[in-house]
C-alpha atoms as a PDB file:
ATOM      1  CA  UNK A   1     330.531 174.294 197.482  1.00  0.00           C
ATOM      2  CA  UNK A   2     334.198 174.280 195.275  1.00  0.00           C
ATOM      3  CA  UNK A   3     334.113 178.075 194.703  1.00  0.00           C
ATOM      4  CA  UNK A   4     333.382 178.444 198.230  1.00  0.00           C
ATOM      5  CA  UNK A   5     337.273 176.046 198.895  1.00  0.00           C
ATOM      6  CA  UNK A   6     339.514 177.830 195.875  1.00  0.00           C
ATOM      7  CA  UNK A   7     339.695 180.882 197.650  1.00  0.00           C
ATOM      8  CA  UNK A   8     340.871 179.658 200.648  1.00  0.00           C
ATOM      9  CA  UNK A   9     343.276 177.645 198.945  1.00  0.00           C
ATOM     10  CA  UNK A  10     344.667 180.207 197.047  1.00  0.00           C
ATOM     11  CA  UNK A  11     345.394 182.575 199.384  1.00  0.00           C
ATOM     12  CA  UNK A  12     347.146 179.713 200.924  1.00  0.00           C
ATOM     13  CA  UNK A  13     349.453 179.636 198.025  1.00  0.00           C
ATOM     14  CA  UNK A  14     350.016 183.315 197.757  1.00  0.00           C
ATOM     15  CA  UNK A  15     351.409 183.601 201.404  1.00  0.00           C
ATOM     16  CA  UNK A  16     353.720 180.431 201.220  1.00  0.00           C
ATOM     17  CA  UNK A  17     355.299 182.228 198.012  1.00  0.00           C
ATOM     18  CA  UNK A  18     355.471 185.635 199.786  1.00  0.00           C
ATOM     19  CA  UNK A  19     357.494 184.060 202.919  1.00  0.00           C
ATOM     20  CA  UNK A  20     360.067 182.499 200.544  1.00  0.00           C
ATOM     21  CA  UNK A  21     360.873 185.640 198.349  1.00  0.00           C
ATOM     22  CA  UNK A  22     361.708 187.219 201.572  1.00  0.00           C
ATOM     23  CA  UNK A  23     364.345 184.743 202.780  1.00  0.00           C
ATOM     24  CA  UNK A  24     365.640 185.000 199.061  1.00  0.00           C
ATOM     25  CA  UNK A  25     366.324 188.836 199.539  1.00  0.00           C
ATOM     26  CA  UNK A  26     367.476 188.922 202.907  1.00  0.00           C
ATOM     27  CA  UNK A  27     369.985 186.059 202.052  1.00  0.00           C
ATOM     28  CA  UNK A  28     373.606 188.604 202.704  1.00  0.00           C
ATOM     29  CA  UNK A  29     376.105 188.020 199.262  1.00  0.00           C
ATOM     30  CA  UNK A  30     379.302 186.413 199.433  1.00  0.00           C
ATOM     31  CA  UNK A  31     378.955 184.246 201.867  1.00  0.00           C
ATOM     32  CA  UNK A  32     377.926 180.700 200.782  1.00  0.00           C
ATOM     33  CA  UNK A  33     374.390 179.471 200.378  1.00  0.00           C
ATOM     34  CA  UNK A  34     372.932 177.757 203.220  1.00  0.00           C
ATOM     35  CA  UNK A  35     371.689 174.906 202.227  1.00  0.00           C
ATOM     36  CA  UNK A  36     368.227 174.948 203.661  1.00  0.00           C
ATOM     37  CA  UNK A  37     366.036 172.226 204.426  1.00  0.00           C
ATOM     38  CA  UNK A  38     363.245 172.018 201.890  1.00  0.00           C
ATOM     39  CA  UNK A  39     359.981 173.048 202.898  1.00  0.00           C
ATOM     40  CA  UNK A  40     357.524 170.380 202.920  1.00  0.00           C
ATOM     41  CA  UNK A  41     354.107 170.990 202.081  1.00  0.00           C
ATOM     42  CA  UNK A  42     350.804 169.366 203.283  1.00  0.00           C
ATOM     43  CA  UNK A  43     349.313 168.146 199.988  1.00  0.00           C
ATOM     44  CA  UNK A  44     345.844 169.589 200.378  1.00  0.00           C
ATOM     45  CA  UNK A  45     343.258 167.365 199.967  1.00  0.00           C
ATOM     46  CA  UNK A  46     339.458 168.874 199.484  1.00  0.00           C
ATOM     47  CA  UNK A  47     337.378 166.847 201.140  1.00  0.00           C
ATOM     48  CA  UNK A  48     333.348 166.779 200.552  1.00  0.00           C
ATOM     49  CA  UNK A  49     331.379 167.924 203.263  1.00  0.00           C
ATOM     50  CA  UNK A  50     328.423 166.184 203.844  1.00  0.00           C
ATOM     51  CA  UNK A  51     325.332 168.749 204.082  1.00  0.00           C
ATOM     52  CA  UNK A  52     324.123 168.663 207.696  1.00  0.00           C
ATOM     53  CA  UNK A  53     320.870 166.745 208.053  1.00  0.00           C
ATOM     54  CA  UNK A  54     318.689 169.066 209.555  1.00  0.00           C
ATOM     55  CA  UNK A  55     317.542 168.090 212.545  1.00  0.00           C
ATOM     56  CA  UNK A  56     313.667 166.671 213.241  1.00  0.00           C
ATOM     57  CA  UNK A  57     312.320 169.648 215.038  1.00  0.00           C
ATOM     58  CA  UNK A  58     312.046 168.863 218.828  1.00  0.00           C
ATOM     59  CA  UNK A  59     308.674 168.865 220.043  1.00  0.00           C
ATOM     60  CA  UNK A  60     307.534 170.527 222.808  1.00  0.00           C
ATOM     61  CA  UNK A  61     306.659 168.371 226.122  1.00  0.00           C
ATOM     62  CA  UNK A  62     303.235 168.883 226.574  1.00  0.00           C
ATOM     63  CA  UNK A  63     302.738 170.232 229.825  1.00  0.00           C
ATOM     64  CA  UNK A  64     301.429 167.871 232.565  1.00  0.00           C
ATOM     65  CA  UNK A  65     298.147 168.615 233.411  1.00  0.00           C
ATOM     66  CA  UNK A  66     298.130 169.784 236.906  1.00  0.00           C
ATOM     67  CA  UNK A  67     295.571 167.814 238.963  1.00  0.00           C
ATOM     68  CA  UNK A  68     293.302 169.699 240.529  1.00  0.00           C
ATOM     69  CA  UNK A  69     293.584 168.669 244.342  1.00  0.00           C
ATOM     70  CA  UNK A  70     292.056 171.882 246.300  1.00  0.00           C
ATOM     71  CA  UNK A  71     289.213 169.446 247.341  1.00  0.00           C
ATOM     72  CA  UNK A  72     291.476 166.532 248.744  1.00  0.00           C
ATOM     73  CA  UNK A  73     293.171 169.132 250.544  1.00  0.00           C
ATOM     74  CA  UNK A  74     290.043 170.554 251.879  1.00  0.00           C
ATOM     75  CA  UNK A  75     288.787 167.383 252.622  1.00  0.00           C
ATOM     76  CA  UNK A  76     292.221 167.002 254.201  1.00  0.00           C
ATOM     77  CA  UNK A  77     292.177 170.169 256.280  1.00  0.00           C
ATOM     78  CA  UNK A  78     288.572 169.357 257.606  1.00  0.00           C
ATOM     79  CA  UNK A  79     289.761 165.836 258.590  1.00  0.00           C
ATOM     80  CA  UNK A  80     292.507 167.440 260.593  1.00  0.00           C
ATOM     81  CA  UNK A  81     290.149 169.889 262.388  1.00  0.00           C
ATOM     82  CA  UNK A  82     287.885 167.419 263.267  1.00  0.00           C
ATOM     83  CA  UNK A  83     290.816 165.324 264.085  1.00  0.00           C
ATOM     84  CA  UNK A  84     292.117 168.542 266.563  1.00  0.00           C
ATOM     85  CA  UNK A  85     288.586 168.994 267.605  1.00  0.00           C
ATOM     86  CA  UNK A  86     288.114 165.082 268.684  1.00  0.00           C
ATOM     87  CA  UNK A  87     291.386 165.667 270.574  1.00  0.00           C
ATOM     88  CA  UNK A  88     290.982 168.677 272.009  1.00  0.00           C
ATOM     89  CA  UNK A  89     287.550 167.347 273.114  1.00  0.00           C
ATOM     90  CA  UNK A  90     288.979 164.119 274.426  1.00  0.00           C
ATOM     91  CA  UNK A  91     292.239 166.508 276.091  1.00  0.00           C
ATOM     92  CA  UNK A  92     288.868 168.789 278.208  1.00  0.00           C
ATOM     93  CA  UNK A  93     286.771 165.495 278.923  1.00  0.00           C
ATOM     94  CA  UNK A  94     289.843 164.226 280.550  1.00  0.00           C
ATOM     95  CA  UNK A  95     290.788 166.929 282.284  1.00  0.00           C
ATOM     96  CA  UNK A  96     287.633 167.362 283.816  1.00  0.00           C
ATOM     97  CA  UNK A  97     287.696 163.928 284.771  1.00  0.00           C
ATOM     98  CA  UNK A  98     290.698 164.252 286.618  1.00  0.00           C
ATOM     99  CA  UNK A  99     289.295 167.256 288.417  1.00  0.00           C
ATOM    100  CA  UNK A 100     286.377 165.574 289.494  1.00  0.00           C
ATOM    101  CA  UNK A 101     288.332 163.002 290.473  1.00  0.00           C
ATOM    102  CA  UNK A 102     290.438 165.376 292.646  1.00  0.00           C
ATOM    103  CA  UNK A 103     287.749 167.655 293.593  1.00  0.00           C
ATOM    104  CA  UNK A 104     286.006 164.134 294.978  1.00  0.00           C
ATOM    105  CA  UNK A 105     289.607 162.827 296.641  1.00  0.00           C
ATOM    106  CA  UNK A 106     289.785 166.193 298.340  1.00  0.00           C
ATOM    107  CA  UNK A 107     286.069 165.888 299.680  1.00  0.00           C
ATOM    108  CA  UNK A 108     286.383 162.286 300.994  1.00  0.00           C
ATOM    109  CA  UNK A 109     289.582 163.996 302.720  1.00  0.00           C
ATOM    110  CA  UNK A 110     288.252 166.862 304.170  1.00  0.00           C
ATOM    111  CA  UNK A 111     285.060 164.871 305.604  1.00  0.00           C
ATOM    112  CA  UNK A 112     287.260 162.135 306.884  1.00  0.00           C
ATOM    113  CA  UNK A 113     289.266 164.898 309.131  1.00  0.00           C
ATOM    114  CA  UNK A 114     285.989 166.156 309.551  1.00  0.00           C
ATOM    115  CA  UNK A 115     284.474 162.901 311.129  1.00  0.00           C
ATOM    116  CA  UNK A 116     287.854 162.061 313.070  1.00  0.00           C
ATOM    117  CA  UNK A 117     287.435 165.607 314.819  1.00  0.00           C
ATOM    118  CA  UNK A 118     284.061 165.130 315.873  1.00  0.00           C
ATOM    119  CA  UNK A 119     285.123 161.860 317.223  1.00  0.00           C
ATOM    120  CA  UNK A 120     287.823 163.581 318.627  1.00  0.00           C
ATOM    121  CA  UNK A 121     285.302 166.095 320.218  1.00  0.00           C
ATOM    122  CA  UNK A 122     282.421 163.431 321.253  1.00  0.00           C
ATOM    123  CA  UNK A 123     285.503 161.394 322.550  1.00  0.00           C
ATOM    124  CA  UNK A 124     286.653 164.928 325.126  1.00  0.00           C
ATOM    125  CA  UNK A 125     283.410 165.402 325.511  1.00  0.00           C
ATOM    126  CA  UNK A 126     282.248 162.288 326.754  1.00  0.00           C
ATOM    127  CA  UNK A 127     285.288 162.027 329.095  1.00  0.00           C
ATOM    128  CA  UNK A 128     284.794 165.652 329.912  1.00  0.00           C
ATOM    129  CA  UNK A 129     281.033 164.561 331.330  1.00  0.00           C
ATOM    130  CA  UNK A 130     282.529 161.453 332.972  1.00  0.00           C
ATOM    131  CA  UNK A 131     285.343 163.438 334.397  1.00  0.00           C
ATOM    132  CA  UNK A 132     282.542 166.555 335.849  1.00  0.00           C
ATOM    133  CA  UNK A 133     279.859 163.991 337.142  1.00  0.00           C
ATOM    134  CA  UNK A 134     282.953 162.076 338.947  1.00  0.00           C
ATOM    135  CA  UNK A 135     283.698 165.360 340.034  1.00  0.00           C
ATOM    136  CA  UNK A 136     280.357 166.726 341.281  1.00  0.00           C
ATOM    137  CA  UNK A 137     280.064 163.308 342.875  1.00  0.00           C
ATOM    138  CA  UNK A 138     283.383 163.595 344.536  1.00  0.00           C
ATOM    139  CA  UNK A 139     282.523 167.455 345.875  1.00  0.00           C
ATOM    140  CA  UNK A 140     279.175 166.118 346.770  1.00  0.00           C
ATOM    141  CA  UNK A 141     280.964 163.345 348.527  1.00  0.00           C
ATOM    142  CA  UNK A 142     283.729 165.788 349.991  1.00  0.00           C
ATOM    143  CA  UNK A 143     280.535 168.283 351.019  1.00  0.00           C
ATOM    144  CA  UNK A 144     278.629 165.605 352.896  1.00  0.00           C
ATOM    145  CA  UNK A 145     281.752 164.390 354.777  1.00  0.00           C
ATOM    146  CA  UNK A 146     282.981 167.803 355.244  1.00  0.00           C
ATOM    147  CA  UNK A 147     279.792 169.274 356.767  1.00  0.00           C
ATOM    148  CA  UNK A 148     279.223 165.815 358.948  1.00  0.00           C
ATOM    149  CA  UNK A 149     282.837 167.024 360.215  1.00  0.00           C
ATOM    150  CA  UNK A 150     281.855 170.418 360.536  1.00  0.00           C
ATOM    151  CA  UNK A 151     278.744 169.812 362.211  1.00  0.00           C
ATOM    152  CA  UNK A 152     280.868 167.082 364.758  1.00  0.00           C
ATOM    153  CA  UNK A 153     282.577 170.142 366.019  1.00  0.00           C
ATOM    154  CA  UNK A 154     280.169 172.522 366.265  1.00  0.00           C
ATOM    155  CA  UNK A 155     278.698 170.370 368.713  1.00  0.00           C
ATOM    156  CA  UNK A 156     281.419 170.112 370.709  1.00  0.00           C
ATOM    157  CA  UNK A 157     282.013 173.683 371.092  1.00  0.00           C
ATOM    158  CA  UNK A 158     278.446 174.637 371.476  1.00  0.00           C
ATOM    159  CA  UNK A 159     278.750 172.143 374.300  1.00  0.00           C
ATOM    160  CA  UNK A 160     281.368 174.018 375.880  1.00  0.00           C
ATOM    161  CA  UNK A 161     279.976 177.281 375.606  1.00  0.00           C
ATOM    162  CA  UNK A 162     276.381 175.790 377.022  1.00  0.00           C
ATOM    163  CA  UNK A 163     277.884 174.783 380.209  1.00  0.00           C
ATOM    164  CA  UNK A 164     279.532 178.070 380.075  1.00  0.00           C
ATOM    165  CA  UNK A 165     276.169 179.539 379.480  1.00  0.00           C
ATOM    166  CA  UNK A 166     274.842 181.264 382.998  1.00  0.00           C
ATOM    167  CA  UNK A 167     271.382 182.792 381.506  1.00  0.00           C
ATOM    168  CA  UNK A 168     270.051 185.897 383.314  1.00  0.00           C
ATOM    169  CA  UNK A 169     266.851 186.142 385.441  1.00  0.00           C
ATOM    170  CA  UNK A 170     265.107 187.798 382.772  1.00  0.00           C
ATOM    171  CA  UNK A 171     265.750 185.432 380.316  1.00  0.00           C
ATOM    172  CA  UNK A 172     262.561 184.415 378.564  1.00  0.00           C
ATOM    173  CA  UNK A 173     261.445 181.634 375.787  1.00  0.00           C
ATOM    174  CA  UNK A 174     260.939 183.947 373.409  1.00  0.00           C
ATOM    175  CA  UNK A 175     264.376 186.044 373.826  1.00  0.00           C
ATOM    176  CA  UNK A 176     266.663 184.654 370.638  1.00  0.00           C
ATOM    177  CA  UNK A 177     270.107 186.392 370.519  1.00  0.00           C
ATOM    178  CA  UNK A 178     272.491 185.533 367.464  1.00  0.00           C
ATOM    179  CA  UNK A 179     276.621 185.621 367.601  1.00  0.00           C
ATOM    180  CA  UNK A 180     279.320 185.663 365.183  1.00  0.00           C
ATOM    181  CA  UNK A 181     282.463 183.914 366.665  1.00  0.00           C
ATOM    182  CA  UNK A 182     285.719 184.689 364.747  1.00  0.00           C
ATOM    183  CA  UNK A 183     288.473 182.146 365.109  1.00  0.00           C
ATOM    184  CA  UNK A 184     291.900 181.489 363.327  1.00  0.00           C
ATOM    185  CA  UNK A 185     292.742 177.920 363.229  1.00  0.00           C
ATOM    186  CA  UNK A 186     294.231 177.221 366.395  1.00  0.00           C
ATOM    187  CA  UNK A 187     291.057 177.980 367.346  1.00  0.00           C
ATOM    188  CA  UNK A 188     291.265 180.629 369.436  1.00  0.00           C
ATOM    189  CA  UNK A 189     288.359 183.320 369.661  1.00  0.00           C
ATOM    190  CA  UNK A 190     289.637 186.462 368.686  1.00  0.00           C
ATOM    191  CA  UNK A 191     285.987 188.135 368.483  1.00  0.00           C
ATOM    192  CA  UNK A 192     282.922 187.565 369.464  1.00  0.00           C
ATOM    193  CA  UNK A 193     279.949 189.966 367.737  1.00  0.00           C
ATOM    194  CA  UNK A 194     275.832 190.009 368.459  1.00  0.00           C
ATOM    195  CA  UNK A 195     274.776 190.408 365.060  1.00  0.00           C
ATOM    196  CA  UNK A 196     270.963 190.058 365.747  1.00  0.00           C
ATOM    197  CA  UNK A 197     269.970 191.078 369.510  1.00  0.00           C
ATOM    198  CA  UNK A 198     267.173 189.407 371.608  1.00  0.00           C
ATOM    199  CA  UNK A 199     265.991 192.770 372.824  1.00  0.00           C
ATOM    200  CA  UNK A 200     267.530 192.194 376.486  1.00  0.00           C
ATOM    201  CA  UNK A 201     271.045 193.372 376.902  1.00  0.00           C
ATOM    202  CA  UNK A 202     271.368 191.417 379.705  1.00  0.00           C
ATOM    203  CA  UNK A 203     270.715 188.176 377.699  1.00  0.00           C
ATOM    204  CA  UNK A 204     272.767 189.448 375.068  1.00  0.00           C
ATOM    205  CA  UNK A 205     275.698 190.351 377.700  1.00  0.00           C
ATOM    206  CA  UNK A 206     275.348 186.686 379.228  1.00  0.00           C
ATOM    207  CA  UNK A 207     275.646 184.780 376.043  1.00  0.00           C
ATOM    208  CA  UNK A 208     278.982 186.698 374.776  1.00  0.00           C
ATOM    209  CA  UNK A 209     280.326 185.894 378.027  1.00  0.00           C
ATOM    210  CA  UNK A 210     279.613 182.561 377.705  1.00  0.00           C
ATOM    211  CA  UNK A 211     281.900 182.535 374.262  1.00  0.00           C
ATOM    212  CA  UNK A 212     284.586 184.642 375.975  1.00  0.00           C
ATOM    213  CA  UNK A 213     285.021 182.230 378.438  1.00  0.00           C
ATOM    214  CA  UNK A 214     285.875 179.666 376.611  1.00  0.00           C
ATOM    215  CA  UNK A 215     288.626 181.527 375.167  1.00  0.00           C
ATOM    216  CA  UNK A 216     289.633 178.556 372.278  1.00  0.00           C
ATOM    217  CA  UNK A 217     288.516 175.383 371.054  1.00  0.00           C
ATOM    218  CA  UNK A 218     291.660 173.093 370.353  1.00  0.00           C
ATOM    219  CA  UNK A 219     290.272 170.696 368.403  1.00  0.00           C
ATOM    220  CA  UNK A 220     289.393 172.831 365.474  1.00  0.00           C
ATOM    221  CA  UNK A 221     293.226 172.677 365.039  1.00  0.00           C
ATOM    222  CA  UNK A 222     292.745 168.824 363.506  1.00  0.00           C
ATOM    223  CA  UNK A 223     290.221 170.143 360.654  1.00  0.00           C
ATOM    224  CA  UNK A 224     291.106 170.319 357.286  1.00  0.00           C
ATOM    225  CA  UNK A 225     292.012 174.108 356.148  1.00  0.00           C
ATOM    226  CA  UNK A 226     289.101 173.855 353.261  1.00  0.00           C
ATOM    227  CA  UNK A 227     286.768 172.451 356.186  1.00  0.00           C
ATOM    228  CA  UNK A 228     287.752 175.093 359.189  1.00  0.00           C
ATOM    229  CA  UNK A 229     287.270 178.193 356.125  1.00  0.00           C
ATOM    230  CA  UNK A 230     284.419 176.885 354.724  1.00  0.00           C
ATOM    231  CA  UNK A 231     282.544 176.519 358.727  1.00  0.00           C
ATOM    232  CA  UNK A 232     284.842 177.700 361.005  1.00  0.00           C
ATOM    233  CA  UNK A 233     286.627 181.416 360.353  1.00  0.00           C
ATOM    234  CA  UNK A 234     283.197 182.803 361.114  1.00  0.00           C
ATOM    235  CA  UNK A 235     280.938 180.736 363.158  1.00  0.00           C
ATOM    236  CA  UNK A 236     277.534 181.558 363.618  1.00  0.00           C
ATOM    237  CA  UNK A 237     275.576 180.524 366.681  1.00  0.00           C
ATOM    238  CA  UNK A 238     272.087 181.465 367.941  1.00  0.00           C
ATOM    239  CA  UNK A 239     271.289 181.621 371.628  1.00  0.00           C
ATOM    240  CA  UNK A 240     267.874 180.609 373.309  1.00  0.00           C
ATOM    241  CA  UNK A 241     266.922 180.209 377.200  1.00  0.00           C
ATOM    242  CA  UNK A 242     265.784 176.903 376.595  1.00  0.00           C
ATOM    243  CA  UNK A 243     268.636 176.008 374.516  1.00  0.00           C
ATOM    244  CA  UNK A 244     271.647 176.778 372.661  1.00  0.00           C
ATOM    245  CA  UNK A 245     271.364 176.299 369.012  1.00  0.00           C
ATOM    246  CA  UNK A 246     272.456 177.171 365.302  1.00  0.00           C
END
């Protein structure tokens, strides 16, 4: 350990005593000597260096075993599916729950408009019945006082025409001669046809006189226009030696 400090400290020595030659030589003559400041020198001590302790080896951190957790996380992972499953399970049970439910909701819906139309219908139809059987009654009503009207005037103007009525010589009981008066509804004749003929022209001759001479029958003029269409535009009489009738 010295040897390996002389050398050092020699060649220490050797370039202090090389710098100071050369400011002896370059000093110029003549001229006074510069008192220069005296080198110091740093007394040199040697000092003993402890030998390094060597150092324990470090030794190596045994490497944590790794736990071997593939089956928790299997066990894990199947949990979860189930877990998903159960959900997704519960998520479809639900749902078709709910679409019962609305599938049901619409159902009760539909057959309550259902039931409030046919009560709606039996309801029309029921006053529709009421309304035609009031009706029919009513037309049956009108028909009976309308023909009882009719049938009032007819026998006034088959009256007339009667004592109009001079019947031929040859007239017999069986002779039967029918007439179709035509009248507007001031009731004036305007024609006078024999639509079925008793076989004896004068018989036939003597009953169209018989209308023609009575020309017009005011009192048609008071009938109701349904009542003088329905009996009275065309009026058909029948005529008989023993009698006039319809």
């Amino acid at each position: 350990m010295y040897k390996s400090l002389t050398l050092p400290l020699l060649i220490t020595v050797f370039f202090h005593g090389v710098i100071l030659a050369i400011i002896l030589i370059d000093a110029p003559e003549g001229q006074p000597m510069v008192k220069r400041a005296a080198t110091q020198y740093i007394p040199a001590e040697l000092v003993t260096l402890e030998k390094p302790k060597a150092k324990k080896p470090v030794k190596p951190k045994k490497p944590t075993p790794k736990k071997d957790d593939s089956q928790a996380k299997k066990k894990a992972a199947e949990q979860k599916k189930k877990a998903e499953q159960q959900r997704q399970q519960e998520q479809a049970k639900l749902k078709k729950q709910q679409q019962q439910k609305a599938l049901e909701a619409e159902r009760l819906k539909q057959q309550e408009i259902e039931q409030v139309a046919e009560q709606e219908r039996l309801q029309r139809q029921s006053e529709q019945e009421l309304a035609d059987a009031i009706a029919q009654e009513n037309a049956q009503q009108q028909y009976l006082n309308d023909s009882e009207l009719a049938n009032s005037y007819i026998a006034l103007i088959t009256d007339r025409i009667q004592r109009n009525w001079d019947r031929p010589p040859s007239a017999r009981n069986s002779m039967e001669a029918e007439l179709v008066l035509r009248m507007v509804p001031t009731g004036e004749v305007v024609s006078v046809d024999i639509v079925r003929s008793s076989g004896n022209s004068a018989f036939d001759r003597s009953a169209e006189t018989a209308v023609l001479k009575a020309e017009r029958f005011p009192e048609v003029q008071k009938l109701p226009a349904r009542v003088f269409e329905q009996y009275f535009r065309r009026l058909r009489l029948k005529f008989k030696p023993e009698d006039l009738r319809l």
